[in-house]
ModelCIF file with pLDDT and N, C-alpha, C, O atoms, coordinates in Angstrom:
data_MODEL
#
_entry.id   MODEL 
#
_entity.id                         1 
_entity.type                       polymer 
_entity.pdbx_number_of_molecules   1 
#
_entity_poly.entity_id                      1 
_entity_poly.type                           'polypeptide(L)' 
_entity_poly.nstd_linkage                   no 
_entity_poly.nstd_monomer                   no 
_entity_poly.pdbx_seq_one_letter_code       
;(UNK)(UNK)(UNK)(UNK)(UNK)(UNK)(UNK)(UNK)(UNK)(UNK)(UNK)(UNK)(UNK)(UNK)(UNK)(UNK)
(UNK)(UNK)(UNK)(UNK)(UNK)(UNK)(UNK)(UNK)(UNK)(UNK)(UNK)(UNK)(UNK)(UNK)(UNK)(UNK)
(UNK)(UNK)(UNK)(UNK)(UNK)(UNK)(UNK)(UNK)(UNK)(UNK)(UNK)
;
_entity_poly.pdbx_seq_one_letter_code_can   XXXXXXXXXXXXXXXXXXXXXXXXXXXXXXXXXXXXXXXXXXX 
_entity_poly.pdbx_strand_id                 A 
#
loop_
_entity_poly_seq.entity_id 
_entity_poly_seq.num 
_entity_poly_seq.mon_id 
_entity_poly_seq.hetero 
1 1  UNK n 
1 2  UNK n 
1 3  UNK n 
1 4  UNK n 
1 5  UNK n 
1 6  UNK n 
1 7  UNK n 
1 8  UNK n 
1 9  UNK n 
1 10 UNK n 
1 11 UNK n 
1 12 UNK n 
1 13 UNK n 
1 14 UNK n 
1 15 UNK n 
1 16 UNK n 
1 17 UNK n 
1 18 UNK n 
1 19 UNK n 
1 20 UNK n 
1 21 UNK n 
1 22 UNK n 
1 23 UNK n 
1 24 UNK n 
1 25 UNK n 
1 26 UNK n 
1 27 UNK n 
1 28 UNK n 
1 29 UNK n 
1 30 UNK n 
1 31 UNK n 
1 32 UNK n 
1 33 UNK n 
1 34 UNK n 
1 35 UNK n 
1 36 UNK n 
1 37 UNK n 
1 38 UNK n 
1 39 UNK n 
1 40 UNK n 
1 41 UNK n 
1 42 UNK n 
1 43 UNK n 
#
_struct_asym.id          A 
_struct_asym.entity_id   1 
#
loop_
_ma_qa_metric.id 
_ma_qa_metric.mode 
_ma_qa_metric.name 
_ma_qa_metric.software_group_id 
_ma_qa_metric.type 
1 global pLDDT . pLDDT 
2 local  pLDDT . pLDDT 
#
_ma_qa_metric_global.metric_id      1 
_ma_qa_metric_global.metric_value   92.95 
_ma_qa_metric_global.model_id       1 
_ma_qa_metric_global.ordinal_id     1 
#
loop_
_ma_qa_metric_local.label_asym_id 
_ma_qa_metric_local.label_comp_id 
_ma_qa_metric_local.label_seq_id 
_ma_qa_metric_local.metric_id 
_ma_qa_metric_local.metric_value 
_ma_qa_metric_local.model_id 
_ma_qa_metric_local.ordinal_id 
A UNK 1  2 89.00 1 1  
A UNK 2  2 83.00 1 2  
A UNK 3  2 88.00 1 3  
A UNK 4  2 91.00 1 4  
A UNK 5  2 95.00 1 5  
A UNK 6  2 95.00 1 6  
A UNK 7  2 98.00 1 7  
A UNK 8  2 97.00 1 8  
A UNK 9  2 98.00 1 9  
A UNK 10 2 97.00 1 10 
A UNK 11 2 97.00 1 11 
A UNK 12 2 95.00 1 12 
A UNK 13 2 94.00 1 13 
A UNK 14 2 93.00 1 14 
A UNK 15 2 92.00 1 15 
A UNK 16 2 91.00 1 16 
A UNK 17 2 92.00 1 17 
A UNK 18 2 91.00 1 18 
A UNK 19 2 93.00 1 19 
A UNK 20 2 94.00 1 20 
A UNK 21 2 95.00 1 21 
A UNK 22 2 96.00 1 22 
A UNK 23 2 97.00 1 23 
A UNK 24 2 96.00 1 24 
A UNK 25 2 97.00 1 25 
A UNK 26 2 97.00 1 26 
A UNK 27 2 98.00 1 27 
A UNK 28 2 97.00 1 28 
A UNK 29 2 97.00 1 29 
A UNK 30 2 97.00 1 30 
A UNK 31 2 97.00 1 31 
A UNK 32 2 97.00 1 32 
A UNK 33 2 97.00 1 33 
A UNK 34 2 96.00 1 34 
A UNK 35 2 94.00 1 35 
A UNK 36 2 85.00 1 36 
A UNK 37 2 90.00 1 37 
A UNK 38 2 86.00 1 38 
A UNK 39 2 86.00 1 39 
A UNK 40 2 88.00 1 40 
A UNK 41 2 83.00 1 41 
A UNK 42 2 83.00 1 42 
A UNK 43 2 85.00 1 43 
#
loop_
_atom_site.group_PDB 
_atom_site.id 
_atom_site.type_symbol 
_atom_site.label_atom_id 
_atom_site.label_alt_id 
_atom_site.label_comp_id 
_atom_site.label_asym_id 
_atom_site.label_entity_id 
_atom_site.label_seq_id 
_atom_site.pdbx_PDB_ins_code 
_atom_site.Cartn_x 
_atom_site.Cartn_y 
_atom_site.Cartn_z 
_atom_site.occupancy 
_atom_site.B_iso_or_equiv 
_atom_site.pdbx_formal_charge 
_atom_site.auth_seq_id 
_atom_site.auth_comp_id 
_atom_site.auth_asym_id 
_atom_site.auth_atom_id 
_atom_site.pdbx_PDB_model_num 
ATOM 1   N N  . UNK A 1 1  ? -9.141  22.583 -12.907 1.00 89.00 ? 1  UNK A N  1 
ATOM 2   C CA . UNK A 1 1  ? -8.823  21.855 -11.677 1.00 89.00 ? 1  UNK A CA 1 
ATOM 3   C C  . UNK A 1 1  ? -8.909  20.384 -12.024 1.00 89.00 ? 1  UNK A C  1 
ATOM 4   O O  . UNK A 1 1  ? -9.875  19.931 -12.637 1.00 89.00 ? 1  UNK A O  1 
ATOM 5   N N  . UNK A 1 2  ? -8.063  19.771 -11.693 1.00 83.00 ? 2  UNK A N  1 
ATOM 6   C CA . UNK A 1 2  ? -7.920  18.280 -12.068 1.00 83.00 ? 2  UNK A CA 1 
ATOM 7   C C  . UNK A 1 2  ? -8.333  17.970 -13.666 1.00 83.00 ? 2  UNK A C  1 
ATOM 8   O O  . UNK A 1 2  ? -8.612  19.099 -14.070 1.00 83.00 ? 2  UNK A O  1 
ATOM 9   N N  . UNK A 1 3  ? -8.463  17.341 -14.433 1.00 88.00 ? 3  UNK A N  1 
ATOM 10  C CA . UNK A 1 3  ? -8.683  17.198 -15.603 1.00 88.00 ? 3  UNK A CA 1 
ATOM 11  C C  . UNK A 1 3  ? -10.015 18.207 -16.456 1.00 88.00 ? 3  UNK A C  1 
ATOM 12  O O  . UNK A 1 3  ? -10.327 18.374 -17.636 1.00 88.00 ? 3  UNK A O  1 
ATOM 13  N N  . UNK A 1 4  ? -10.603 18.783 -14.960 1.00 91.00 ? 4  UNK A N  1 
ATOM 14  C CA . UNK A 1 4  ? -12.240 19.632 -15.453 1.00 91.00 ? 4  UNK A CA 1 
ATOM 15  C C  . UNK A 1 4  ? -11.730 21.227 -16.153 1.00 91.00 ? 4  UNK A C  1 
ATOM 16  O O  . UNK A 1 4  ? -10.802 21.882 -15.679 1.00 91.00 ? 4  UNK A O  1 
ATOM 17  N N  . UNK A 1 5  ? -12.430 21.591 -17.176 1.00 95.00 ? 5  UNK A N  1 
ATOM 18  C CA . UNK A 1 5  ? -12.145 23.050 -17.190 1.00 95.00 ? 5  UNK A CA 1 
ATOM 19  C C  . UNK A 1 5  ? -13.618 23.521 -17.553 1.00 95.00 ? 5  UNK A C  1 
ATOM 20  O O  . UNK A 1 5  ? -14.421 22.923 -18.269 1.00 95.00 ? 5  UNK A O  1 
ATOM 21  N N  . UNK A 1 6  ? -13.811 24.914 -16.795 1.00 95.00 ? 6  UNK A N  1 
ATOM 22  C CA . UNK A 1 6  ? -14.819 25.167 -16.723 1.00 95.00 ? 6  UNK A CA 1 
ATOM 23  C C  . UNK A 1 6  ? -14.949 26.948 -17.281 1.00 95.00 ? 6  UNK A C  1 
ATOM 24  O O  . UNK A 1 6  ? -13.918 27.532 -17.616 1.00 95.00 ? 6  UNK A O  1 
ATOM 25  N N  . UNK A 1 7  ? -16.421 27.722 -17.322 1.00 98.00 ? 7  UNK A N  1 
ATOM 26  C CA . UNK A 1 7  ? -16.272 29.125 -18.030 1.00 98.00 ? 7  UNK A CA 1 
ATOM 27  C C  . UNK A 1 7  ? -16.852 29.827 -17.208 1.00 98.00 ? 7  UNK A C  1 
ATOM 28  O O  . UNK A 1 7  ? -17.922 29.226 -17.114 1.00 98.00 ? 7  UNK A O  1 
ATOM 29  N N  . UNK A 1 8  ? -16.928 30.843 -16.409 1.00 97.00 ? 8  UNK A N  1 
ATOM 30  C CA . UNK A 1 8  ? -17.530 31.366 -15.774 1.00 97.00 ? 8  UNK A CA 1 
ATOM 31  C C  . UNK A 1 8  ? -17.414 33.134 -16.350 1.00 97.00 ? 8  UNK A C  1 
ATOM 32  O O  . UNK A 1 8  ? -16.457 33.717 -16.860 1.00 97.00 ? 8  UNK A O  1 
ATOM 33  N N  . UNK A 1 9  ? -19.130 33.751 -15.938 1.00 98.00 ? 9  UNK A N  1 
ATOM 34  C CA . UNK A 1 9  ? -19.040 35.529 -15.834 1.00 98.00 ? 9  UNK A CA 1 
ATOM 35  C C  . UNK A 1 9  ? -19.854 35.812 -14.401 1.00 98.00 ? 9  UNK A C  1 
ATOM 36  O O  . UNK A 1 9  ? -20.933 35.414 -13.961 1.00 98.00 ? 9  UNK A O  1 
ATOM 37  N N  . UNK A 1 10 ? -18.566 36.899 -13.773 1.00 97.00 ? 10 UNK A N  1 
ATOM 38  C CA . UNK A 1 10 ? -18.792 37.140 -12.961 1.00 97.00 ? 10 UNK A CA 1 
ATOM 39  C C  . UNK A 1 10 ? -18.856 38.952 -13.147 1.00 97.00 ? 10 UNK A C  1 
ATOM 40  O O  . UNK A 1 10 ? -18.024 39.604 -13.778 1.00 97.00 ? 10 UNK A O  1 
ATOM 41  N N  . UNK A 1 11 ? -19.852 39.419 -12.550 1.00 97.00 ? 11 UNK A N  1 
ATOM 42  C CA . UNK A 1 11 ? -20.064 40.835 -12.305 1.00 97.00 ? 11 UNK A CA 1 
ATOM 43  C C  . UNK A 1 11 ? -20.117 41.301 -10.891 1.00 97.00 ? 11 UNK A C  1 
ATOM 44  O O  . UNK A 1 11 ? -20.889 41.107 -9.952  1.00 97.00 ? 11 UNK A O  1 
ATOM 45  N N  . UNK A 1 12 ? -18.881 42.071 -11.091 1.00 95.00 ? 12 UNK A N  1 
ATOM 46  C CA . UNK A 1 12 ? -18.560 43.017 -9.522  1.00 95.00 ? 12 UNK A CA 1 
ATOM 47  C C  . UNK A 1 12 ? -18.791 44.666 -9.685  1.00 95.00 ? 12 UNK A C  1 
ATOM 48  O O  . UNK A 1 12 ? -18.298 45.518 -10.424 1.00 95.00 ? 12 UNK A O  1 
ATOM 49  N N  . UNK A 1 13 ? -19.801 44.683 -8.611  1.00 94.00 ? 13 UNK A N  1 
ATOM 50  C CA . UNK A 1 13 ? -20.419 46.156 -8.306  1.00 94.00 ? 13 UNK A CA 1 
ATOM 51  C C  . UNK A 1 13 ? -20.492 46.844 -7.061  1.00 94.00 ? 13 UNK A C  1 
ATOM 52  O O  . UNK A 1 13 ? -20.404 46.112 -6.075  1.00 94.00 ? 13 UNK A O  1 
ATOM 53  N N  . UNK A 1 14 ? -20.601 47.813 -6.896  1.00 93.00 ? 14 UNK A N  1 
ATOM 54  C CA . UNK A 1 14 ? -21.081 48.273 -5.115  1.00 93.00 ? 14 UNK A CA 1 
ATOM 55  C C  . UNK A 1 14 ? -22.514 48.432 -5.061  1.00 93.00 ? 14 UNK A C  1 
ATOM 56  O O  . UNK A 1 14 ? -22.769 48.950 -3.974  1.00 93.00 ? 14 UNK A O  1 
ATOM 57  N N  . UNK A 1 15 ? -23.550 48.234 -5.709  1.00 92.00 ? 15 UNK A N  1 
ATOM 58  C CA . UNK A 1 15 ? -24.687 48.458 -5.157  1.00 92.00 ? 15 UNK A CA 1 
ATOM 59  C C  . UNK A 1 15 ? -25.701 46.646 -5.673  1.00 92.00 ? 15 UNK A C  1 
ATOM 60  O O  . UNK A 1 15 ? -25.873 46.265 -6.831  1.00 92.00 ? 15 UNK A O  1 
ATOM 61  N N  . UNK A 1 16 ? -25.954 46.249 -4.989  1.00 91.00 ? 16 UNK A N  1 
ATOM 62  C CA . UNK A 1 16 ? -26.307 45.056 -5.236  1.00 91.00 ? 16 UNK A CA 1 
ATOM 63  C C  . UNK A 1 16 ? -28.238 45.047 -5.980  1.00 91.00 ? 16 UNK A C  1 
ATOM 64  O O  . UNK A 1 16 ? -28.926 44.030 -6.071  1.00 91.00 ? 16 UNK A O  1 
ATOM 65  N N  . UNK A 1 17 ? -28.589 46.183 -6.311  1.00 92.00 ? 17 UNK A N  1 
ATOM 66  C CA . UNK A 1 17 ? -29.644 46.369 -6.359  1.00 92.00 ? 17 UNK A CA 1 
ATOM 67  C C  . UNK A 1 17 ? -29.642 47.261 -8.041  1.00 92.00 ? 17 UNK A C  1 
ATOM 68  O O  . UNK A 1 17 ? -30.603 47.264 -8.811  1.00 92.00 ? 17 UNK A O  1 
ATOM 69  N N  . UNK A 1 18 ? -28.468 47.870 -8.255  1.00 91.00 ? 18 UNK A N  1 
ATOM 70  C CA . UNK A 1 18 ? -28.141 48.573 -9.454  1.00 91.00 ? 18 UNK A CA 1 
ATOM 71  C C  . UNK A 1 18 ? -27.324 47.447 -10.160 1.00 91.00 ? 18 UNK A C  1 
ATOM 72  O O  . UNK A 1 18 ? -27.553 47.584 -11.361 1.00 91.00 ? 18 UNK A O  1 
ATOM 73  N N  . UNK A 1 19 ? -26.526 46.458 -9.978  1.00 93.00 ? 19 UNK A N  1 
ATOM 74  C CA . UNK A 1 19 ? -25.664 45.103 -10.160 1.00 93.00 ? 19 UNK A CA 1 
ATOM 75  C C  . UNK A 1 19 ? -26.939 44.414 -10.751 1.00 93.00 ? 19 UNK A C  1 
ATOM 76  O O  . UNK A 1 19 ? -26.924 44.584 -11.970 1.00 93.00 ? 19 UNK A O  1 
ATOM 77  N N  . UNK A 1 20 ? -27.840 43.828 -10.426 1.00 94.00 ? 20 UNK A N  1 
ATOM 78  C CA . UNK A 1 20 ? -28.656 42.960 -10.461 1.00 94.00 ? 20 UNK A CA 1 
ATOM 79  C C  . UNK A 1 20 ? -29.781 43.023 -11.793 1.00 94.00 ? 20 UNK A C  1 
ATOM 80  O O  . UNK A 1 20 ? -30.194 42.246 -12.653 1.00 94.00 ? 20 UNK A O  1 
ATOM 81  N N  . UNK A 1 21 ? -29.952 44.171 -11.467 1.00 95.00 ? 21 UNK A N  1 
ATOM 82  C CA . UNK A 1 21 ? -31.039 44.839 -13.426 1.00 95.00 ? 21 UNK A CA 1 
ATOM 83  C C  . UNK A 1 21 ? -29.860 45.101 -14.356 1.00 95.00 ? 21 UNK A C  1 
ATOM 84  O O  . UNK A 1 21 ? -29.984 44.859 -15.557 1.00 95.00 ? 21 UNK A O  1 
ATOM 85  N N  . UNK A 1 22 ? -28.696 45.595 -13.847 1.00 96.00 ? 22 UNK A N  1 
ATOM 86  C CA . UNK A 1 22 ? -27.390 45.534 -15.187 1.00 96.00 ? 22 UNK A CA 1 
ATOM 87  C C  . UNK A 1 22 ? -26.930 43.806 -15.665 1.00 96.00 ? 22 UNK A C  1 
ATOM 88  O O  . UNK A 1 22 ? -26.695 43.425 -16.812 1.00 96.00 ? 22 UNK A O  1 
ATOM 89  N N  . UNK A 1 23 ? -26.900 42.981 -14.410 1.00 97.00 ? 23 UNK A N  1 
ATOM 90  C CA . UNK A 1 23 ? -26.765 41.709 -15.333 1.00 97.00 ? 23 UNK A CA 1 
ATOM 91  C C  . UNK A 1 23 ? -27.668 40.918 -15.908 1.00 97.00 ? 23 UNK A C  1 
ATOM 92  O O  . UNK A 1 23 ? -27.489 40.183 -16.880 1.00 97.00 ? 23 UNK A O  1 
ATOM 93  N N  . UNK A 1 24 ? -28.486 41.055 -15.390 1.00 96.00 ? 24 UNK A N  1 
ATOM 94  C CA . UNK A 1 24 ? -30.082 40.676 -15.853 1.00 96.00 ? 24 UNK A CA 1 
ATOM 95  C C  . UNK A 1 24 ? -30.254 40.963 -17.693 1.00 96.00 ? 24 UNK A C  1 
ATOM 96  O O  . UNK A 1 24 ? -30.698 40.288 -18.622 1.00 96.00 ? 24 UNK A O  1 
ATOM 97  N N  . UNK A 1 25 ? -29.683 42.231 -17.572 1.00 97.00 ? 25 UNK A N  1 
ATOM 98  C CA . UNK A 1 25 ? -29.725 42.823 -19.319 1.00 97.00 ? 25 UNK A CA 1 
ATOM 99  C C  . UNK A 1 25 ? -28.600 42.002 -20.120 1.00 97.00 ? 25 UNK A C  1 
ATOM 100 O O  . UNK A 1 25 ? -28.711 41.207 -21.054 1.00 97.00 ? 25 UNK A O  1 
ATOM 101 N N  . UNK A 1 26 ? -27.484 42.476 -19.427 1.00 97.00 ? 26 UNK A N  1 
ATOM 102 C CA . UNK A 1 26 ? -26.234 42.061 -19.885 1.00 97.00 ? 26 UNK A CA 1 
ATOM 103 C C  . UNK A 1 26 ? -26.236 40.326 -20.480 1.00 97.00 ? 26 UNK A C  1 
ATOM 104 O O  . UNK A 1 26 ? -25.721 39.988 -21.546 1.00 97.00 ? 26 UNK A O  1 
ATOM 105 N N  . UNK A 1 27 ? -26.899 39.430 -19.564 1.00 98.00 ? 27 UNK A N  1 
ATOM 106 C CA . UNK A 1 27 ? -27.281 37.930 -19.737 1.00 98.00 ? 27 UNK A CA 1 
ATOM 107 C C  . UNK A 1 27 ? -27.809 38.453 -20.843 1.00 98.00 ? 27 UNK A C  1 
ATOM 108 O O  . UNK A 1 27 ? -26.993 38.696 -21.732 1.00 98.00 ? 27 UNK A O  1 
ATOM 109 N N  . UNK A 1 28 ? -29.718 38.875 -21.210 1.00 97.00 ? 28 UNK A N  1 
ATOM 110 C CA . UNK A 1 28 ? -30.267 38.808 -21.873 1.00 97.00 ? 28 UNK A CA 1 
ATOM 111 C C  . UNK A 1 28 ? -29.422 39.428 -23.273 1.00 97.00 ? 28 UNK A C  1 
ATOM 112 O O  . UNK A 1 28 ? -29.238 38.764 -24.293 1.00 97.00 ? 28 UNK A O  1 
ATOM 113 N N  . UNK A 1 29 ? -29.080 40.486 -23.122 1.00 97.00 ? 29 UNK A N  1 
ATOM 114 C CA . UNK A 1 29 ? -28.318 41.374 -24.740 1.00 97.00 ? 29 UNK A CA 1 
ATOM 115 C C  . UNK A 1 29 ? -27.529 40.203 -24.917 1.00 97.00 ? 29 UNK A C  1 
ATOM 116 O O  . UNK A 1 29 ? -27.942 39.448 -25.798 1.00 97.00 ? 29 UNK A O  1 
ATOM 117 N N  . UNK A 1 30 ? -26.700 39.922 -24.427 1.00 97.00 ? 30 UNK A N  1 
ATOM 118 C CA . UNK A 1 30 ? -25.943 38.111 -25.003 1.00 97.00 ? 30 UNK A CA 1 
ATOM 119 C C  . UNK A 1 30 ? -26.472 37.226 -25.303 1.00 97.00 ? 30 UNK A C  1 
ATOM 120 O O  . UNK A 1 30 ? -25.667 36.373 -25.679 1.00 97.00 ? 30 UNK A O  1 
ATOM 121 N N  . UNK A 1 31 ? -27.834 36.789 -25.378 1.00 97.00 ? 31 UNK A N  1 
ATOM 122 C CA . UNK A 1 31 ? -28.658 35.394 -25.289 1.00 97.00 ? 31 UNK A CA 1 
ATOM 123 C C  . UNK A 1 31 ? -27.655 34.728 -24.855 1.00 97.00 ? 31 UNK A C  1 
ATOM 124 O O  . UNK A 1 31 ? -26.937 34.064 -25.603 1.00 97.00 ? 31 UNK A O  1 
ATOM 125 N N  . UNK A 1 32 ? -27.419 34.863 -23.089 1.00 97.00 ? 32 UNK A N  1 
ATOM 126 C CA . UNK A 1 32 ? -26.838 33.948 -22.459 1.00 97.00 ? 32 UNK A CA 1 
ATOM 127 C C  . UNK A 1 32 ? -28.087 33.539 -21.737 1.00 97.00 ? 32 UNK A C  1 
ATOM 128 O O  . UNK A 1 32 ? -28.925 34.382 -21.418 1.00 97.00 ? 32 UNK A O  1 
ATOM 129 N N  . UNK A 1 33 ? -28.248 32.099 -21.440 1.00 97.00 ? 33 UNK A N  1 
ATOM 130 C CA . UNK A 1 33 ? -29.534 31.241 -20.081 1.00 97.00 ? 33 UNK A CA 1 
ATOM 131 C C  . UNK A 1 33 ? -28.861 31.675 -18.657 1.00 97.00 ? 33 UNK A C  1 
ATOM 132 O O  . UNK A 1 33 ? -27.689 31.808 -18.305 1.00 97.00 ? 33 UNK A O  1 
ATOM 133 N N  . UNK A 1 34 ? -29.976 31.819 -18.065 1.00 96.00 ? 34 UNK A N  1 
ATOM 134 C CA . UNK A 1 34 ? -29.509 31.992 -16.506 1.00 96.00 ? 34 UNK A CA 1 
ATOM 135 C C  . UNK A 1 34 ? -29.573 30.937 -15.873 1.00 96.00 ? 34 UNK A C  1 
ATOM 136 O O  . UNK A 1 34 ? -30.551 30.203 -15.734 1.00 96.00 ? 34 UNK A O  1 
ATOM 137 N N  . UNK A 1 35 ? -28.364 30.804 -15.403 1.00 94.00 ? 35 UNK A N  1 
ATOM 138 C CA . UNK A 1 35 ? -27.689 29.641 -14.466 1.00 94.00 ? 35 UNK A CA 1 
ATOM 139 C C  . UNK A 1 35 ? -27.197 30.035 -13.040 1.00 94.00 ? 35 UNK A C  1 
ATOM 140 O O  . UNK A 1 35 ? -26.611 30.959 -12.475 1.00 94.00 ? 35 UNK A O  1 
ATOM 141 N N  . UNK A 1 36 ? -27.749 28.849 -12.777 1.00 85.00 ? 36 UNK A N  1 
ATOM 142 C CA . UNK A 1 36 ? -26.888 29.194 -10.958 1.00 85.00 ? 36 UNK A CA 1 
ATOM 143 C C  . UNK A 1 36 ? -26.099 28.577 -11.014 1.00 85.00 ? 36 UNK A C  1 
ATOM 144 O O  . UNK A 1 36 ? -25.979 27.481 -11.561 1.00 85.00 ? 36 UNK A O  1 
ATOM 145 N N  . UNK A 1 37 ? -25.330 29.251 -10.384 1.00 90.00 ? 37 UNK A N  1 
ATOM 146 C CA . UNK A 1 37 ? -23.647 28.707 -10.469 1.00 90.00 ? 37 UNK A CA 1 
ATOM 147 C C  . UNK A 1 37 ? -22.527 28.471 -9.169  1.00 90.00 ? 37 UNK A C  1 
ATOM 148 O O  . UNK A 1 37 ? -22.006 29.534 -8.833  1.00 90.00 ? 37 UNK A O  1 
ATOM 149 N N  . UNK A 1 38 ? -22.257 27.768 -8.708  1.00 86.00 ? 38 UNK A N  1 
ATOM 150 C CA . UNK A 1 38 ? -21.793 27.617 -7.215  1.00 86.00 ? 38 UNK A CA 1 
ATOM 151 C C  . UNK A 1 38 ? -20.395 28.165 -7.380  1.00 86.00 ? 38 UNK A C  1 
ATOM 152 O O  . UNK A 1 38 ? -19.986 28.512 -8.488  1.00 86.00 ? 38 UNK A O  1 
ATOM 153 N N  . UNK A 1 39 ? -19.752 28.235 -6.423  1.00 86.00 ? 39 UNK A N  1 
ATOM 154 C CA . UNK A 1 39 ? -18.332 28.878 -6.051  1.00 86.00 ? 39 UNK A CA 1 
ATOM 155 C C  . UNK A 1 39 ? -17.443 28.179 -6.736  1.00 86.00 ? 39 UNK A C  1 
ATOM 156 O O  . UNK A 1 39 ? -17.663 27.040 -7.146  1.00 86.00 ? 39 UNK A O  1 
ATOM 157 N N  . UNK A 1 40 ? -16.316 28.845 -6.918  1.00 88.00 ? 40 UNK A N  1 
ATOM 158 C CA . UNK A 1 40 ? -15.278 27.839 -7.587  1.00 88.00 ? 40 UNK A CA 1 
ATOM 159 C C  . UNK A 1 40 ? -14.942 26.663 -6.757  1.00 88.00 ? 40 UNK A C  1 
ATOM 160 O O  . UNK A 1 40 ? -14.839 25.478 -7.071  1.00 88.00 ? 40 UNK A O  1 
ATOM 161 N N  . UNK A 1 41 ? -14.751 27.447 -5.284  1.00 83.00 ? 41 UNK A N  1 
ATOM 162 C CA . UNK A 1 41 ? -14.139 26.290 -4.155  1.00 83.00 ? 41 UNK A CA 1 
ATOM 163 C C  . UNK A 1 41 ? -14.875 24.789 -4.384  1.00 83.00 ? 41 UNK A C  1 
ATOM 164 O O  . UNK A 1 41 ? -14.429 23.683 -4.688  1.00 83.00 ? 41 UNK A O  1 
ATOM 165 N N  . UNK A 1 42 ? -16.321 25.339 -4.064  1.00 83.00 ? 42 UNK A N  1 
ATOM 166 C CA . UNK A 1 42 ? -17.046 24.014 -4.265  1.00 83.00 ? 42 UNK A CA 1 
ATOM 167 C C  . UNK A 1 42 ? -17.107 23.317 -5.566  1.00 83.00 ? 42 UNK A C  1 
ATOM 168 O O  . UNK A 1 42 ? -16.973 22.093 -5.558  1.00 83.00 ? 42 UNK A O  1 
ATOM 169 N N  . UNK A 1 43 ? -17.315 24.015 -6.824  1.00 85.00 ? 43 UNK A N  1 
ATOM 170 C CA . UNK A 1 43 ? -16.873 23.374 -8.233  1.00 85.00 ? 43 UNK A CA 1 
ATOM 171 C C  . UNK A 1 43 ? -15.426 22.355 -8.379  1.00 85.00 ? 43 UNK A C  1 
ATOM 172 O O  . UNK A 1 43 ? -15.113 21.879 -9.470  1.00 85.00 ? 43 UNK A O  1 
#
């Protein structure tokens, strides 16, 4: 968007409680840092 480019991972699930310990791992098995990350709109 405008000169910015940015990287985002997003994980889509139906149970927000089974979602949440799967990305939790998924971050960690990557040595990715946990970041909060706002909406694209607002980015």
């Amino acid at each position: 968007y405008g000169t910015k480019v940015d990287y985002e991972l997003e994980f889509e699930t139906s149970s927000r409680e089974v979602g949440e310990v799967y990305f939790d791992r998924f971050l960690k098995h990557h040595s990715i840092e946990k970041r909060p990350t706002k909406n694209k709109i607002v980015r």
